[in-house]
Protein backbone atom coordinates (compact mmCIF):
# COMPACT_ATOMS: atom_id res chain seq x y z
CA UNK A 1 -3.13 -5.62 8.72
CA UNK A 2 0.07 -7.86 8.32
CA UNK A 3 3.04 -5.63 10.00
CA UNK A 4 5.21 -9.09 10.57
CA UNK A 5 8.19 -10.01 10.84
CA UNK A 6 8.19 -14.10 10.32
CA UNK A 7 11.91 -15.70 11.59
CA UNK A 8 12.75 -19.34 9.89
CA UNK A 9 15.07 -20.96 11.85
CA UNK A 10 16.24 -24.24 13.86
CA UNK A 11 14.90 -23.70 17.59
CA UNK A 12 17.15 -24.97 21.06
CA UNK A 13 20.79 -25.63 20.65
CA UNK A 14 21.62 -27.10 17.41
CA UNK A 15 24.70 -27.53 15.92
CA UNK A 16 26.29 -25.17 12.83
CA UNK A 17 27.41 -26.76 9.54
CA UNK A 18 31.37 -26.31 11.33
CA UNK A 19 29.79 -27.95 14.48
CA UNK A 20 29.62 -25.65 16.75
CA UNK A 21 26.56 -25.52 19.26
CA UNK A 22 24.55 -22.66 18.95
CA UNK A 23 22.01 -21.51 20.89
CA UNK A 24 19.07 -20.49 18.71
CA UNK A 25 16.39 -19.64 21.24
CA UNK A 26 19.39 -16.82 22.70
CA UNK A 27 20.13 -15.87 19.24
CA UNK A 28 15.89 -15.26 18.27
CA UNK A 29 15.07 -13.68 21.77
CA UNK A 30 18.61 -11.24 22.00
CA UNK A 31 19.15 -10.37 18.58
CA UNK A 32 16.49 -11.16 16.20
CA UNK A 33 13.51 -10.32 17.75
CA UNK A 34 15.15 -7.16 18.86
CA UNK A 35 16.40 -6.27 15.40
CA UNK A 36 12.73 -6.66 13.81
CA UNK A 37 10.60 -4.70 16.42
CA UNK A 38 13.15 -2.01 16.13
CA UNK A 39 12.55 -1.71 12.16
CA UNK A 40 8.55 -1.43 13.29
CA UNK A 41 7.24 -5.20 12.63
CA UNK A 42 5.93 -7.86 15.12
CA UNK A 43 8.60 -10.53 15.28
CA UNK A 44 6.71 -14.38 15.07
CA UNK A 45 8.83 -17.13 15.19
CA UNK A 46 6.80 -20.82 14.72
CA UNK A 47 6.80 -21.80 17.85
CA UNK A 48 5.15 -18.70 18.81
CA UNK A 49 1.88 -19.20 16.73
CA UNK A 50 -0.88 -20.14 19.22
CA UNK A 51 -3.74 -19.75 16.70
CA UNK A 52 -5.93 -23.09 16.01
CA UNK A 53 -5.09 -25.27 13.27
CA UNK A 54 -2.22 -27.65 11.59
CA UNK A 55 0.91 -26.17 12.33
CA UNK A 56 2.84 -26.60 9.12
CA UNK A 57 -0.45 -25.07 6.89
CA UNK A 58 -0.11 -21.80 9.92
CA UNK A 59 4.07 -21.90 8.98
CA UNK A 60 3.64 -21.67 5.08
CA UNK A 61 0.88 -19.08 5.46
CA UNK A 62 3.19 -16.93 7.19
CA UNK A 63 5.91 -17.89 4.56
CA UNK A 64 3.34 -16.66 1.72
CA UNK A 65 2.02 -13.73 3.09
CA UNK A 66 3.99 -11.86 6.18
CA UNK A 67 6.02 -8.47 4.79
CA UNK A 68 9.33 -9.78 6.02
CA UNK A 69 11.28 -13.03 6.33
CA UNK A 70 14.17 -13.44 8.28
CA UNK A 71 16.02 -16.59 7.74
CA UNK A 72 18.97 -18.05 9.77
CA UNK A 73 20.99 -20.48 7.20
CA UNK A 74 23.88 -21.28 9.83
CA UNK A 75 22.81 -25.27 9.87
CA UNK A 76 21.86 -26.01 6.00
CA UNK A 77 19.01 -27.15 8.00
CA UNK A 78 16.59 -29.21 5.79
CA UNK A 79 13.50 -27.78 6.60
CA UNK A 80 14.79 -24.15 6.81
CA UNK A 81 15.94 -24.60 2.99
CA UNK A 82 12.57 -25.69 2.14
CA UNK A 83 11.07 -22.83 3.72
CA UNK A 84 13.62 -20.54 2.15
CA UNK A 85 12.53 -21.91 -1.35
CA UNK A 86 8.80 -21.65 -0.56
CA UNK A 87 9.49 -17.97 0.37
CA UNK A 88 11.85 -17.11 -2.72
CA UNK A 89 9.29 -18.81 -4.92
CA UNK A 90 6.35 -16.69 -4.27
CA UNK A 91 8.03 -13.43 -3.04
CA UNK A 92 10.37 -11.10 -4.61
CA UNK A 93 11.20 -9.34 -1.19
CA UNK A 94 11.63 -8.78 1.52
CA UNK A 95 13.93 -11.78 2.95
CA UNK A 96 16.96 -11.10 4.50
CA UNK A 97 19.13 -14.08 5.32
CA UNK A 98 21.71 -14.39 8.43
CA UNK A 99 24.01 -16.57 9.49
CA UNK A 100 26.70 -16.84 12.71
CA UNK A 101 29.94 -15.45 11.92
CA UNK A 102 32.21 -17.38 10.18
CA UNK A 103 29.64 -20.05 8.78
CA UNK A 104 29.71 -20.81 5.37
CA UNK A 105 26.78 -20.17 3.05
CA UNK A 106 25.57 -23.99 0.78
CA UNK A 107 26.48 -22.98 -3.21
CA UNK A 108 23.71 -22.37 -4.92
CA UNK A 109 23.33 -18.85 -2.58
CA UNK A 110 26.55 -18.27 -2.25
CA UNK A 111 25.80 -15.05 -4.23
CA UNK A 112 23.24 -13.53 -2.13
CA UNK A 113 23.78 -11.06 0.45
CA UNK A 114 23.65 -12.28 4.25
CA UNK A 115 23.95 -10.33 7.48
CA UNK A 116 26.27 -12.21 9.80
CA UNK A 117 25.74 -12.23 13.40
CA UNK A 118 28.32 -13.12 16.49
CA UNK A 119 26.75 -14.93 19.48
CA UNK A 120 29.34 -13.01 21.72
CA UNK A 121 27.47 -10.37 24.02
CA UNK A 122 30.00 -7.85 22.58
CA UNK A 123 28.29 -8.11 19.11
CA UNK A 124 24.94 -8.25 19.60
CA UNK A 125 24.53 -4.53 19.05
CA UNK A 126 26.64 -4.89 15.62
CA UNK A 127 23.87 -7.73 14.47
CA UNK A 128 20.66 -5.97 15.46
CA UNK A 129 21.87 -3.30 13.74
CA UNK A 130 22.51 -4.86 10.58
CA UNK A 131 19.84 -6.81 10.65
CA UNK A 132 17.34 -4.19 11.13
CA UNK A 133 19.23 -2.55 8.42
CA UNK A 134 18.68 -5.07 5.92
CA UNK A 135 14.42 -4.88 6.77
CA UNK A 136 14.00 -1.02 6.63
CA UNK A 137 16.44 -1.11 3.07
CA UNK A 138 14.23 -3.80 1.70
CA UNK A 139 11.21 -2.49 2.51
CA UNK A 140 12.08 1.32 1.61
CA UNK A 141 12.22 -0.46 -2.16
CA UNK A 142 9.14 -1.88 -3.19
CA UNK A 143 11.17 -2.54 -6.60
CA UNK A 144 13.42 -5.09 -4.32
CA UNK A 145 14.27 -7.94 -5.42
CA UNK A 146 16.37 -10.70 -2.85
CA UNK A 147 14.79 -13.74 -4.34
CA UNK A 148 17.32 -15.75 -6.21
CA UNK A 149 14.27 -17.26 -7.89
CA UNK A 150 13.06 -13.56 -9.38
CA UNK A 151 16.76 -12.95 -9.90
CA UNK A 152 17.52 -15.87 -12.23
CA UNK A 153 13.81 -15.23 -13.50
CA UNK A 154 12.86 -11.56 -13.18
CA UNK A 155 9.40 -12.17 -15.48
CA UNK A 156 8.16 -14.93 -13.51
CA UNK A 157 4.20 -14.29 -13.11
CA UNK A 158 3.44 -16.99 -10.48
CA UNK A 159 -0.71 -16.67 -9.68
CA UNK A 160 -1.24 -14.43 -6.54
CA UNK A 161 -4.08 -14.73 -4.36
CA UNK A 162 -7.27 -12.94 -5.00
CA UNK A 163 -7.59 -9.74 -3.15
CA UNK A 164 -10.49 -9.16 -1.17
CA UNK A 165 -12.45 -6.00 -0.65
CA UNK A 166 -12.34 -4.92 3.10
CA UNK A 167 -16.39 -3.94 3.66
CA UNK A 168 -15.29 -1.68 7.03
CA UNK A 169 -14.24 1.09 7.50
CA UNK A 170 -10.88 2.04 8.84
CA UNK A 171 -8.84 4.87 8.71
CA UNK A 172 -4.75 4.92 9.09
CA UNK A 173 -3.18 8.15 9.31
CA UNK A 174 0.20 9.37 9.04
CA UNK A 175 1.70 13.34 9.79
CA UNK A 176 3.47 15.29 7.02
CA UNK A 177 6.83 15.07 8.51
CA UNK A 178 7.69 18.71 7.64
CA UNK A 179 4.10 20.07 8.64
CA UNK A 180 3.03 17.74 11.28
CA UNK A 181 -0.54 19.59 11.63
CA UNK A 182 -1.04 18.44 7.76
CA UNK A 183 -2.28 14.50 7.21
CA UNK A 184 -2.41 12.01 4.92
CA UNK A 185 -4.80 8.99 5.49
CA UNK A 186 -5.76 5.49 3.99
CA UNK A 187 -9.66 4.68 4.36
CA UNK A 188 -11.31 1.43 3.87
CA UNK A 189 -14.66 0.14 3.93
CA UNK A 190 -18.07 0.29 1.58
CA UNK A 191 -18.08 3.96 0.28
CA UNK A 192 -21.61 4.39 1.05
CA UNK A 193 -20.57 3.98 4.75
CA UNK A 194 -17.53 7.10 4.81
CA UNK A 195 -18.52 9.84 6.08
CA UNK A 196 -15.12 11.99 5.48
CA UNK A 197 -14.12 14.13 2.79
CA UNK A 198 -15.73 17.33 1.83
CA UNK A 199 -14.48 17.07 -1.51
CA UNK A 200 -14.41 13.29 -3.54
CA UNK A 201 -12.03 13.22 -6.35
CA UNK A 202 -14.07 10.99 -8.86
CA UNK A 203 -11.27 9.05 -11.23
CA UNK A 204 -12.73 10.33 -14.97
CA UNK A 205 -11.95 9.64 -18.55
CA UNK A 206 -10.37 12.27 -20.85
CA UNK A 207 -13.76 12.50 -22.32
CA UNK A 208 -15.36 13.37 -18.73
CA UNK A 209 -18.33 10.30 -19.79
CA UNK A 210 -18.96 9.18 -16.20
CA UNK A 211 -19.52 5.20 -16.08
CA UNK A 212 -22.92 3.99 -16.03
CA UNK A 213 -25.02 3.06 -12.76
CA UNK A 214 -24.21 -0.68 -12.40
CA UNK A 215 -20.33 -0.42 -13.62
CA UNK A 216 -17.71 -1.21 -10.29
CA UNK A 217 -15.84 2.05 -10.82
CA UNK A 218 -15.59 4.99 -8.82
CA UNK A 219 -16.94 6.95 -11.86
CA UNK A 220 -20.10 4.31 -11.89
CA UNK A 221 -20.58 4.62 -7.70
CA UNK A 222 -20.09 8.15 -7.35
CA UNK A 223 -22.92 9.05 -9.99
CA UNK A 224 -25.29 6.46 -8.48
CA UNK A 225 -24.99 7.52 -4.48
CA UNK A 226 -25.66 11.61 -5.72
CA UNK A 227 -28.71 10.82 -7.55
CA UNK A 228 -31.92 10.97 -6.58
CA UNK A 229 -33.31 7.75 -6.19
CA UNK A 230 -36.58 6.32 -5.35
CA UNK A 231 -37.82 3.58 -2.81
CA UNK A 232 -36.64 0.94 -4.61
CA UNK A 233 -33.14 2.42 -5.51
CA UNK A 234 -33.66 2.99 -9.11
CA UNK A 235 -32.54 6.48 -10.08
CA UNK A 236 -34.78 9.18 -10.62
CA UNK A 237 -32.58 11.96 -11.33
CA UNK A 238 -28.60 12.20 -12.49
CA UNK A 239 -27.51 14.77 -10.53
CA UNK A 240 -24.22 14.67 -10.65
CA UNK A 241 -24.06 12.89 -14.16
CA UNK A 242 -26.31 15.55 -16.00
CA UNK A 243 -24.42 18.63 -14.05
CA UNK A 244 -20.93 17.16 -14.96
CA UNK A 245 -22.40 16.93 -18.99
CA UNK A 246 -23.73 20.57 -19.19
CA UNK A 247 -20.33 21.83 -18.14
CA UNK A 248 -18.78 19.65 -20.58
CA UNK A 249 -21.11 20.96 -23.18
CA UNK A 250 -20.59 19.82 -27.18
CA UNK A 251 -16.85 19.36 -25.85
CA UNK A 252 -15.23 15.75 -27.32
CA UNK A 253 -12.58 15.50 -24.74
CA UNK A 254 -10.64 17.52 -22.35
CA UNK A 255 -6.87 17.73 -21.76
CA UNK A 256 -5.23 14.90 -19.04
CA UNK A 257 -5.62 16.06 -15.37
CA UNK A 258 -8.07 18.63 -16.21
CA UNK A 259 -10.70 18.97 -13.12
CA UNK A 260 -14.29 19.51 -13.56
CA UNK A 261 -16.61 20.48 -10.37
CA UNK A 262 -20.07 19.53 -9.43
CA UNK A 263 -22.27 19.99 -6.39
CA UNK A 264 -22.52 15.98 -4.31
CA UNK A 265 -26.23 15.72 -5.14
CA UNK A 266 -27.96 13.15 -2.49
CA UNK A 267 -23.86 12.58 -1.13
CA UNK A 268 -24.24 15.75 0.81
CA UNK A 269 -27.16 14.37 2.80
CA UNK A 270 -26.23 10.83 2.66
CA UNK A 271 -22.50 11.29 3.56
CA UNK A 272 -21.64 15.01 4.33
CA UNK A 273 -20.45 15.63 0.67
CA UNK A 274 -19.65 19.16 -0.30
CA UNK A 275 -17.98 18.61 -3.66
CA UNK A 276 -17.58 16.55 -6.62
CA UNK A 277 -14.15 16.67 -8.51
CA UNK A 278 -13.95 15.29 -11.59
CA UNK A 279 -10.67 14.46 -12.54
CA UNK A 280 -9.47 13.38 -16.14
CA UNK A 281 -6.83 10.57 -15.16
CA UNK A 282 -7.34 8.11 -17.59
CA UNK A 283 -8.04 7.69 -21.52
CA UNK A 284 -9.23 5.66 -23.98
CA UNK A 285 -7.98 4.30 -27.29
CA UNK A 286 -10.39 2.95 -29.66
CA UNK A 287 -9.75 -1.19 -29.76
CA UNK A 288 -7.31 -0.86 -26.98
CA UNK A 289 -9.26 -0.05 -23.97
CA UNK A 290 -8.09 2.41 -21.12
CA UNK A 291 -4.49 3.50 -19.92
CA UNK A 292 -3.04 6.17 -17.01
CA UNK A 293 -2.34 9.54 -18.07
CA UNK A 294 1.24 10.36 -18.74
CA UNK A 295 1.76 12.62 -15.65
CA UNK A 296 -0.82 11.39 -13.21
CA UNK A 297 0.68 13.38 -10.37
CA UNK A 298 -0.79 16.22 -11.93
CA UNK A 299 -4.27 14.75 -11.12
CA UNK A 300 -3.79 14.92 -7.02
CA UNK A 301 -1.98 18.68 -7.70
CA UNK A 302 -4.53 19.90 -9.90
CA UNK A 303 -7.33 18.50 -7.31
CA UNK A 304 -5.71 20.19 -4.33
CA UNK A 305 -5.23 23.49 -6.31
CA UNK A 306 -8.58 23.83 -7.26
CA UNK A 307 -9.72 22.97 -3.76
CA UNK A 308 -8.04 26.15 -2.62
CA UNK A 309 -9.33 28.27 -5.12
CA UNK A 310 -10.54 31.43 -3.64
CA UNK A 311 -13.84 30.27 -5.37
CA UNK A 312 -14.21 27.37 -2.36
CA UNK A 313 -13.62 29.76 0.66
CA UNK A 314 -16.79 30.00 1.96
CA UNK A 315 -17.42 26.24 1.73
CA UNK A 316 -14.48 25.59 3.94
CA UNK A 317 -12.93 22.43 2.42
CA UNK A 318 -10.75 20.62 4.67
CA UNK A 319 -10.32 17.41 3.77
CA UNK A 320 -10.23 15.58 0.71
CA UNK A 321 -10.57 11.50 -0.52
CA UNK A 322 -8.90 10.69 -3.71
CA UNK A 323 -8.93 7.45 -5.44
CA UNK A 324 -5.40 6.12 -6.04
CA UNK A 325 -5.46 6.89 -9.90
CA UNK A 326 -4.84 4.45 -12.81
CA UNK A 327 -5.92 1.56 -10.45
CA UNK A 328 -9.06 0.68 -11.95
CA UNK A 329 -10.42 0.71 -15.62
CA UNK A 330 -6.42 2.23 -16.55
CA UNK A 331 -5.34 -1.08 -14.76
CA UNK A 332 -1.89 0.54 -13.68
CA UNK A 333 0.10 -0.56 -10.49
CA UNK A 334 -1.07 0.28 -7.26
CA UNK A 335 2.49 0.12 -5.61
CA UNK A 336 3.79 2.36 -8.18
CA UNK A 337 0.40 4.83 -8.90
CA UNK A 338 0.07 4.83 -4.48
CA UNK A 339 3.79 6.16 -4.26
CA UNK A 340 3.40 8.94 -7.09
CA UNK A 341 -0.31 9.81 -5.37
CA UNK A 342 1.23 9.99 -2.15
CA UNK A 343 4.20 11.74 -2.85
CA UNK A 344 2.36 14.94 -5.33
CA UNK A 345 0.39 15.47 -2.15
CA UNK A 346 2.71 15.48 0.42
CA UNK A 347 4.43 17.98 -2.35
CA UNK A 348 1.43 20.38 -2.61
CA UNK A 349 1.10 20.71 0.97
CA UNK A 350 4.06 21.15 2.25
CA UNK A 351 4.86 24.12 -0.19
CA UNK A 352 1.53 25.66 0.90
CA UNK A 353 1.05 25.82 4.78
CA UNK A 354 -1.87 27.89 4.56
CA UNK A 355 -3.71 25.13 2.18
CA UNK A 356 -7.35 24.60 3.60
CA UNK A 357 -7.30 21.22 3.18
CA UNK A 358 -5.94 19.54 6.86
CA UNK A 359 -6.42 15.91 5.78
CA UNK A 360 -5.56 13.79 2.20
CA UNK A 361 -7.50 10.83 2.17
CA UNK A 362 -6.86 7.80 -0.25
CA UNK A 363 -9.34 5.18 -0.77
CA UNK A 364 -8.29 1.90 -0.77
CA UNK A 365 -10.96 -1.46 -1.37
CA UNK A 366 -8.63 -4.66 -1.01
CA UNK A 367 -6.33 -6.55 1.76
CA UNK A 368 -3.68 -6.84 -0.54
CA UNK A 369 -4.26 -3.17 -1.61
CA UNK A 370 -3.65 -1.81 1.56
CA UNK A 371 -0.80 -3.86 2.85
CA UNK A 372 0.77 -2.23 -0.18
CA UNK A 373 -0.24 1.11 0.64
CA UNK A 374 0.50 0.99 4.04
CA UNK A 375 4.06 -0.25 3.76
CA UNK A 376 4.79 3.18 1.03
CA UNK A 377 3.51 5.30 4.14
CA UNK A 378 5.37 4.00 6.48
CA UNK A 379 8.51 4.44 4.75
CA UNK A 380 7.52 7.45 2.76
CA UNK A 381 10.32 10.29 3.83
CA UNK A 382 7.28 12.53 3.51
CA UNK A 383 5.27 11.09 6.11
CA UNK A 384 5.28 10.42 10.39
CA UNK A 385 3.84 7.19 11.56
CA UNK A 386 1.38 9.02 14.58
C-alpha cells in the first residue's frame, strides 16, 4: 500500500532564483530523505524510480497518487511549478513546500506556508525537523487542506479514480497504545476467503430487513454465505435471514444502533463463524433513500457490549470484524465514518481490560479505501504501529 513520500525538485547543483549554487542531490540525501523516513514514509525522488515505463507518465503517477509531496521551490524551476500545479490540482493535502533560507517564494504562493532549510551542516537538524513536522501535522488532519487550488476553491469535485476492490486477503494490525495486548486490525480480501472473527457485525437497516441474495452489501453477502445452499449455489434455506425475522417479530422498526443476534448458519463451517450481529446503522426515508445514523459510534459500542455479555461466556468471543458503518447503502465518508469506528473501539476497550474480545477487525474492500484507513491508524493517538 502507498506509504510514500514523493520529493519534486531540481537534481545536481543548480542555481537559486538569488544565484546561488545549491547542491540538490546533498540537500535530498542529508535532509530530505532523512526528514520523510523519520515521519514513517519511503522517500522517492524521480531519479530513483527504476520501474519499466515512460518516465514522465511514472513522475505524474506519483504526483496523483503518493500520500505526501515534498516540493523544493528555491529555483522557480519550470518543471517543478508544473508539477506543483498538477499536485495542488488533484490533491487537497498533503504537500509541504521548502525552500533554502533566505529565497524568495514567486507571488501567486506567496501566502502559503513553506519550511525553510539552511544548507549549512549546523542546520540540518533544524530542517529535518521541520520538515518532518510539516508531514506528520498534515497527515494527522485528514480535513487538511495546503492546496492553494482547494483553498481559492474549497468545493471543487475534480473526478477521482475508480477504486478497486482488493480480492486478497491481508491483515494490518496496530496495538492499543494504552493496552498493548488489545488490537485493532484492517482486513482485506473476498469475505468468503476470512477466516477471522468469531463474531461479524452485519451493517442493518433500522427496520432489521436484511438485503436480498444478489444485492453487493454486507447485509446481502452475509445472509447468502449462512444459508444453506445446494450444488449449484442457489439457497435452500435462510438461516440467518429467517432467524434474524422471528426475533424481529410484527416489529416495524427498531431504535438506531440497536443489535440483534443470530447463530452464523453455514459461516460457522465455512469460515469459523460463531455469531451474527445485526446492527441497526443506517435508515431509510421513503423517496430519499438511505442515510448514517445520528450517533454511529454507538453501533461499534453497542456491538462490543453485547459481545461481552455474560450471555456469550461460554462461546469465548475474542475477536470481532465490523464493517466501517455508513459506507455503503448510507453512502457516508469513509475517512470520516473509519475515524469515529476506530476511535469508539479503541474507547470501549481501553475502559474495559478484562473485555473478551483481544482483536477489532474492520473490513475494508478498495485500494483507495484502505490507503485511507491505514493513514487514520497510523496517526490515531489510540493506536501503536507493531
Amino acid at each position: 500500500m502507498n506509504n510514500i513520500g514523493f520529493v519534486i525538485m531540481p537534481y545536481g547543483v543548480r542555481k537559486d532564483i538569488d544565484g546561488q549554487d545549491i547542491n540538490f542531490d546533498q540537500v535530498y540525501r542529508r535532509i530530505i530523505e532523512p526528514a520523510v523516513e523519520a515521519a514513517g514514509l519511503d522517500c522517492i525522488r524521480c531519479d530513483d524510480l527504476n520501474e519499466p515505463g515512460w518516465i514522465p507518465a511514472r513522475m505524474l503517477k506519483h504526483i496523483l497518487e503518493d500520500r505526501v509531496a515534498i516540493v523544493d521551490i528555491s529555483t522557480w524551476n519550470a518543471n517543478v511549478f508544473y508539477e506543483l500545479g498538477v499536485r495542488h490540482t488533484v490533491k487537497k493535502g498533503v504537500t509541504v513546500l521548502i525552500r533554502r533560507e533566505g529565497t524568495t517564494s514567486p507571488f501567486n504562493i506567496q501566502g502559503l506556508s513553506s519550511v525553510s532549510y539552511s544548507t549549512a551542516a549546523e542546520g540540518e537538524a533544524a530542517a529535518i525537523a521541520g520538515i518532518r513536522g510539516a508531514i506528520t501535522s498534515g497527515l494527522s488532519n485528514p480535513k487538511n487542506v495546503d492546496s492553494l487550488v482547494y483553498q481559492a476553491l474549497p468545493d471543487l469535485n475534480l473526478p477521482r479514480r475508480q477504486p478497486k476492490p482488493i480480492t486478497n486477503v491481508q491483515t494490518f494490525e496496530f496495538a492499543l497504545a494504552k493496552n498493548p495486548d488489545k488490537r485493532l486490525a484492517l482486513i482485506t480480501g473476498d469475505r468468503e476467503d476470512i477466516a477471522v472473527g468469531d463474531v461479524w457485525v452485519n451493517s442493518e437497516n433500522t427496520n432489521m430487513q436484511m438485503d436480498r441474495y444478489f444485492g453487493a452489501s454486507t447485509s446481502a453477502l452475509v445472509r447468502y454465505l449462512g444459508a444453506v445452499k445446494n450444488a449449484a449455489g442457489d439457497v435452500v434455506d435462510d438461516v440467518i435471514g429467517k432467524e434474524l425475522a422471528a426475533q424481529l417479530g410484527s416489529s416495524p422498526s427498531v431504535m438506531p444502533a440497536t443489535v440483534f443476534v443470530t447463530g452464523a448458519g453455514a459461516l460457522r463451517e465455512t469460515n469459523g463463524v460463531k455469531r451474527i450481529f445485526h446492527v441497526a446503522s443506517v435508515q431509510g426515508v421513503p423517496k430519499v433513500g438511505y442515510s448514517p445514523i445520528a450517533k454511529l459510534e454507538r453501533c461499534v459500542k453497542n456491538a462490543l457490549n453485547k459481545a461481552a455479555d455474560p450471555a456469550y461466556q461460554a462461546e469465548a468471543l475474542s475477536s470481532i470484524l465490523f464493517p466501517i458503518f455508513g459506507t455503503g447503502a448510507g453512502g457516508g465518508s469513509v475517512g470520516e465514518h473509519a475515524e469515529r469506528c476506530f476511535t469508539a473501539a479503541i474507547e470501549v476497550l481501553e475502559s474495559q481490560p478484562a473485555h473478551p474480545i483481544k482483536v477489532v477487525y474492520f473490513y475494508v474492500w478498495s485500494d483507495a479505501d484502505l490507503e485511507t484507513c491505514l493513514t487514520l491508524a497510523r496517526h490515531h493517538t489510540g493506536l501503536r504501529s507493531i
